[in-house]
Protein backbone atom coordinates (compact mmCIF):
# COMPACT_ATOMS: atom_id res chain seq x y z
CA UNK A 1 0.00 0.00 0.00
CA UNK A 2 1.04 3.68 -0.81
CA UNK A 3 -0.46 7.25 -0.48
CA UNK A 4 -3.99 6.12 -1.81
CA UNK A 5 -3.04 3.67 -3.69
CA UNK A 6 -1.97 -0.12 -3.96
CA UNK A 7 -0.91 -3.33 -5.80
CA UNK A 8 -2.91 -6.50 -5.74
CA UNK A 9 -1.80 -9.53 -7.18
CA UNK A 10 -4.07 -12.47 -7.44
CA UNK A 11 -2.42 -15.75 -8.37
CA UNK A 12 -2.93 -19.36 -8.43
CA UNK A 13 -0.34 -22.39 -8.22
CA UNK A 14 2.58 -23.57 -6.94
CA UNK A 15 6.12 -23.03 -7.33
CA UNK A 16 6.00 -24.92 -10.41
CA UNK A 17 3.32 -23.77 -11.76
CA UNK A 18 2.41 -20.08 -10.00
CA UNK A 19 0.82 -17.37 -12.39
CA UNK A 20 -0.80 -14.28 -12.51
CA UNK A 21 -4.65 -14.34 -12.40
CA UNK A 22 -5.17 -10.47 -11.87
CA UNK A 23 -2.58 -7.51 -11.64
CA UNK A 24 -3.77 -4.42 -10.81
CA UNK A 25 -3.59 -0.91 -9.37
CA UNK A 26 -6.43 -0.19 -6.79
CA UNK A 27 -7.29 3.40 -5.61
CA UNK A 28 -8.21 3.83 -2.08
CA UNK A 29 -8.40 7.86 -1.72
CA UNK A 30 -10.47 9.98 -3.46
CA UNK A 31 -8.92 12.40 -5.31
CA UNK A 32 -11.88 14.99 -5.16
CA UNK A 33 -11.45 15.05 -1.11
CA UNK A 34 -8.96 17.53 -0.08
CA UNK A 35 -6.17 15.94 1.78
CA UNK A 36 -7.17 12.44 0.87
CA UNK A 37 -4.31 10.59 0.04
CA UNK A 38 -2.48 11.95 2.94
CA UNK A 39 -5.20 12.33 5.45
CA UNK A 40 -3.63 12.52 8.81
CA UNK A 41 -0.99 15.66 6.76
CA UNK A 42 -4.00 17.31 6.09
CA UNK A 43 -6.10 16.79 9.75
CA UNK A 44 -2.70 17.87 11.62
CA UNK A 45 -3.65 21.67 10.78
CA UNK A 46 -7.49 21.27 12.15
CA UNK A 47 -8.39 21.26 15.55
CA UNK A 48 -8.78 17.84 17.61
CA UNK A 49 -12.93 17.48 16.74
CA UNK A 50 -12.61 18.15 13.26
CA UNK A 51 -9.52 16.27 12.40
CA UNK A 52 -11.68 13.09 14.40
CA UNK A 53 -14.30 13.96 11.68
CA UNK A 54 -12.21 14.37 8.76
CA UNK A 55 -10.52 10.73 9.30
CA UNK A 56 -13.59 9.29 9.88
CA UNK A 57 -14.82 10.60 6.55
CA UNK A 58 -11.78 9.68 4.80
CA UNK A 59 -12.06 6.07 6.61
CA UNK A 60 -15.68 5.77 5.19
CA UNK A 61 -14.09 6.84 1.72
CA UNK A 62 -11.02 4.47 1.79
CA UNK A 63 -12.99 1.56 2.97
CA UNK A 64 -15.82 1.68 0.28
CA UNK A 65 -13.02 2.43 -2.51
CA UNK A 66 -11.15 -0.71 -1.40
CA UNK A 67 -14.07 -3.18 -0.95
CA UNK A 68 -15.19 -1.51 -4.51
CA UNK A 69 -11.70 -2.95 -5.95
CA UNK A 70 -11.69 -5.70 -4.13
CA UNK A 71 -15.13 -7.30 -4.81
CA UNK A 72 -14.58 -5.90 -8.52
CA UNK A 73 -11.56 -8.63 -8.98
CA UNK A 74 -13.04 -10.94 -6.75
CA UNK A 75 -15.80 -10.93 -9.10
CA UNK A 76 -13.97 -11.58 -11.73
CA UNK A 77 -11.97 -14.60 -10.19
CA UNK A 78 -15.06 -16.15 -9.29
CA UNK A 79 -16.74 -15.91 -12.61
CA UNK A 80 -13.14 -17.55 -13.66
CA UNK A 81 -13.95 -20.30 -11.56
CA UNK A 82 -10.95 -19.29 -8.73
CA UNK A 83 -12.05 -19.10 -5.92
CA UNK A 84 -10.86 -16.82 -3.26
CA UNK A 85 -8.29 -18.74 -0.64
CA UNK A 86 -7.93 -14.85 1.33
CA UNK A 87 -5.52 -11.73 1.20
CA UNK A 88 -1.81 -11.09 2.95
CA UNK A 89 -1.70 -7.20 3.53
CA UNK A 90 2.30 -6.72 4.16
CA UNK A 91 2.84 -4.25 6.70
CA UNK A 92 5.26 -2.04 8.22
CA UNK A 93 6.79 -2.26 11.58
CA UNK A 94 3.49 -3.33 12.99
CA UNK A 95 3.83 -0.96 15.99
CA UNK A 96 0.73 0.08 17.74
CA UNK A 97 -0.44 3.45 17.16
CA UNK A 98 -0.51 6.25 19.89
CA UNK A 99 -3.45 8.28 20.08
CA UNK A 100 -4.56 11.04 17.26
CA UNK A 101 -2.98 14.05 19.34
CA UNK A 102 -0.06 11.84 19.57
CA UNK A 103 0.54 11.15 16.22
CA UNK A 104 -0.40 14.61 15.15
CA UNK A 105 1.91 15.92 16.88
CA UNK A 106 4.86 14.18 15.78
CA UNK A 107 5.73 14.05 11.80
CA UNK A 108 7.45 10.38 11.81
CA UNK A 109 4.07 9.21 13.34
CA UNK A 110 1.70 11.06 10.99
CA UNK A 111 3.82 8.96 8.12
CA UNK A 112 3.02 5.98 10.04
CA UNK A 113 -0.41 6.19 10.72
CA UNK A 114 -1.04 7.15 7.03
CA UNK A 115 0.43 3.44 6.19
CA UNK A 116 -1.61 1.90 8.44
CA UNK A 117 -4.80 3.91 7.32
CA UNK A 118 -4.86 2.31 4.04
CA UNK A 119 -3.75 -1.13 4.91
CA UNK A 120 -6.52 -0.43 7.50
CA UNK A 121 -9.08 0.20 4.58
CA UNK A 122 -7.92 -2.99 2.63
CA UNK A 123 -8.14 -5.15 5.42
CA UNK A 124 -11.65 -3.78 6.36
CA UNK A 125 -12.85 -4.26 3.26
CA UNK A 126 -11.98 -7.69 3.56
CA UNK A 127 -13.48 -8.37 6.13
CA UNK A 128 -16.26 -7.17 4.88
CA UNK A 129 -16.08 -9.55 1.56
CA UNK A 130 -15.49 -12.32 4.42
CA UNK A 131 -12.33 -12.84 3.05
CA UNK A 132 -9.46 -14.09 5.95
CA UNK A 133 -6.49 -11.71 6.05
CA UNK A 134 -3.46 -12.51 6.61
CA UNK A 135 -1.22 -10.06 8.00
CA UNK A 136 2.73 -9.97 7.27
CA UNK A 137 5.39 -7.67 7.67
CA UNK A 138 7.34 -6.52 5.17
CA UNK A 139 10.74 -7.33 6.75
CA UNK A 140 9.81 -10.72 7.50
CA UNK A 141 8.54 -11.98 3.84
CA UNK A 142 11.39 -13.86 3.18
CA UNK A 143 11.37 -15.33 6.34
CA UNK A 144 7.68 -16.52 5.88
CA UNK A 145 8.34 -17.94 2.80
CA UNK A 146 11.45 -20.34 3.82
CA UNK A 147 9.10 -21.54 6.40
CA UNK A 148 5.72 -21.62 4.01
CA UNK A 149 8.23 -23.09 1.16
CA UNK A 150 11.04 -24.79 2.97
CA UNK A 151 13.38 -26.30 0.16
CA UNK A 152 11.14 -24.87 -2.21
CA UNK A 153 11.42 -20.75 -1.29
CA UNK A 154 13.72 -19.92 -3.52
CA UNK A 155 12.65 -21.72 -6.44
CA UNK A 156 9.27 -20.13 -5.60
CA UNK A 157 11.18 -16.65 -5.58
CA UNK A 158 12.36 -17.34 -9.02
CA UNK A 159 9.53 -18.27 -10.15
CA UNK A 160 7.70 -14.88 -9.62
CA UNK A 161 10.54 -12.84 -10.54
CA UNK A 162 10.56 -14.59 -14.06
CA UNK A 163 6.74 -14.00 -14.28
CA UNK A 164 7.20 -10.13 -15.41
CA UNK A 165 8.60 -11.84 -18.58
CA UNK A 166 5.89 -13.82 -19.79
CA UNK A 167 2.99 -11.15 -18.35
CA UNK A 168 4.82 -7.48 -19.43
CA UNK A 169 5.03 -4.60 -17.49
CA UNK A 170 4.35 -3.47 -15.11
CA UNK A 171 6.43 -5.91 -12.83
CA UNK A 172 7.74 -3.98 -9.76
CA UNK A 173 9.17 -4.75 -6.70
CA UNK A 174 5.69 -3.94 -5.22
CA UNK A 175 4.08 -6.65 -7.77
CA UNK A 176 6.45 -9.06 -6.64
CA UNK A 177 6.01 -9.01 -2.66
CA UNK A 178 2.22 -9.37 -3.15
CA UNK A 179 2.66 -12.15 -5.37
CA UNK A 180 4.80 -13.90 -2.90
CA UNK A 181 2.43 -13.03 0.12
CA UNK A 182 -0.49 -13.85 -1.96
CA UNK A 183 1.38 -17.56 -2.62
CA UNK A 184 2.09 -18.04 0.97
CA UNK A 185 -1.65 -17.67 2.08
CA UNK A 186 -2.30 -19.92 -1.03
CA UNK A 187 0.06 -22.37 0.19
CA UNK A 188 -1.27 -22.36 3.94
């Protein structure tokens, strides 16, 4: 997840045999609302009450974007005859979150929060779609996948590397982590 915006990768498979079922961009700010894709930037110049307002809002606006995406490709797998196994959302450090005068007041945690706001919409979304989510960090992806994979991780690795070949662009270091993450909850 970024600013407003995200990567999901759908995929079916194995390590011999992984590939691409969906690629896509999903928007999860609305570009119309002021502030939007960096909501807790634009609440740390209103007062306390309003800023609580203004994140709500923008909550309302993330969530409904990302369950719009979301049921859109689940859909779309569906109709495909794939069904759904459930999502990895990769996240940051994980730490909890002080409260909003907290994090207003300090610049490092206003980035913060922002990351978790969106992963925060995805995952709600989900929830919503009743599909499981599976939550990983970042940092410990490879880790997960020597466990998930064994023997097998880096083969799997290669695997989705090599799939930017055969699909096209784009094929991004962002495409590539949710592929993986989207494998291991396929594989467990």
């Amino acid at each position: 997840m970024h600013s407003g915006w995200g990567v999901l990768v759908a995929v079916s498979g194995d390590a011999d045999s992984l590939e691409v079922l969906e690629r896509r961009r999903i928007v999860t700010a609305d570009p119309t609302l002021a502030g939007a894709r960096q909501p807790y930037h634009f609440a740390e110049s209103l007062g306390l009450r309003e800023a609580e307002r203004y994140l709500a809002d923008c909550t309302a606006v993330s969530e409904r974007l990302a369950f719009d995406a979301i049921k859109d490709v689940v859909s779309n797998l569906e109709a495909r005859r794939f069904p759904i196994a459930g999502c990895a959302v990769l996240l940051a450090s994980g730490r909890a979150l002080p409260s909003l005068p907290e994090i207003l007041a300090s610049h490092a945690l206003i980035h913060t929060a922002e990351g978790e706001f969106f992963r925060d919409a995805v995952r709600n979304a989900c929830r919503l779609l009743k599909i499981s989510v599976t939550a990983i960090k970042e940092r410990d992806l490879d880790d997960r996948a020597r466990i998930v994979f064994g023997k097998g991780a880096s083969r799997m690795q290669r695997r989705i590397s090599s799939l930017g070949s055969s699909i096209g662009p784009p094929w991004t270091k962002d495409h590539k982590t949710a592929a993986l993450a989207a494998a291991i909850v396929l594989a467990t």
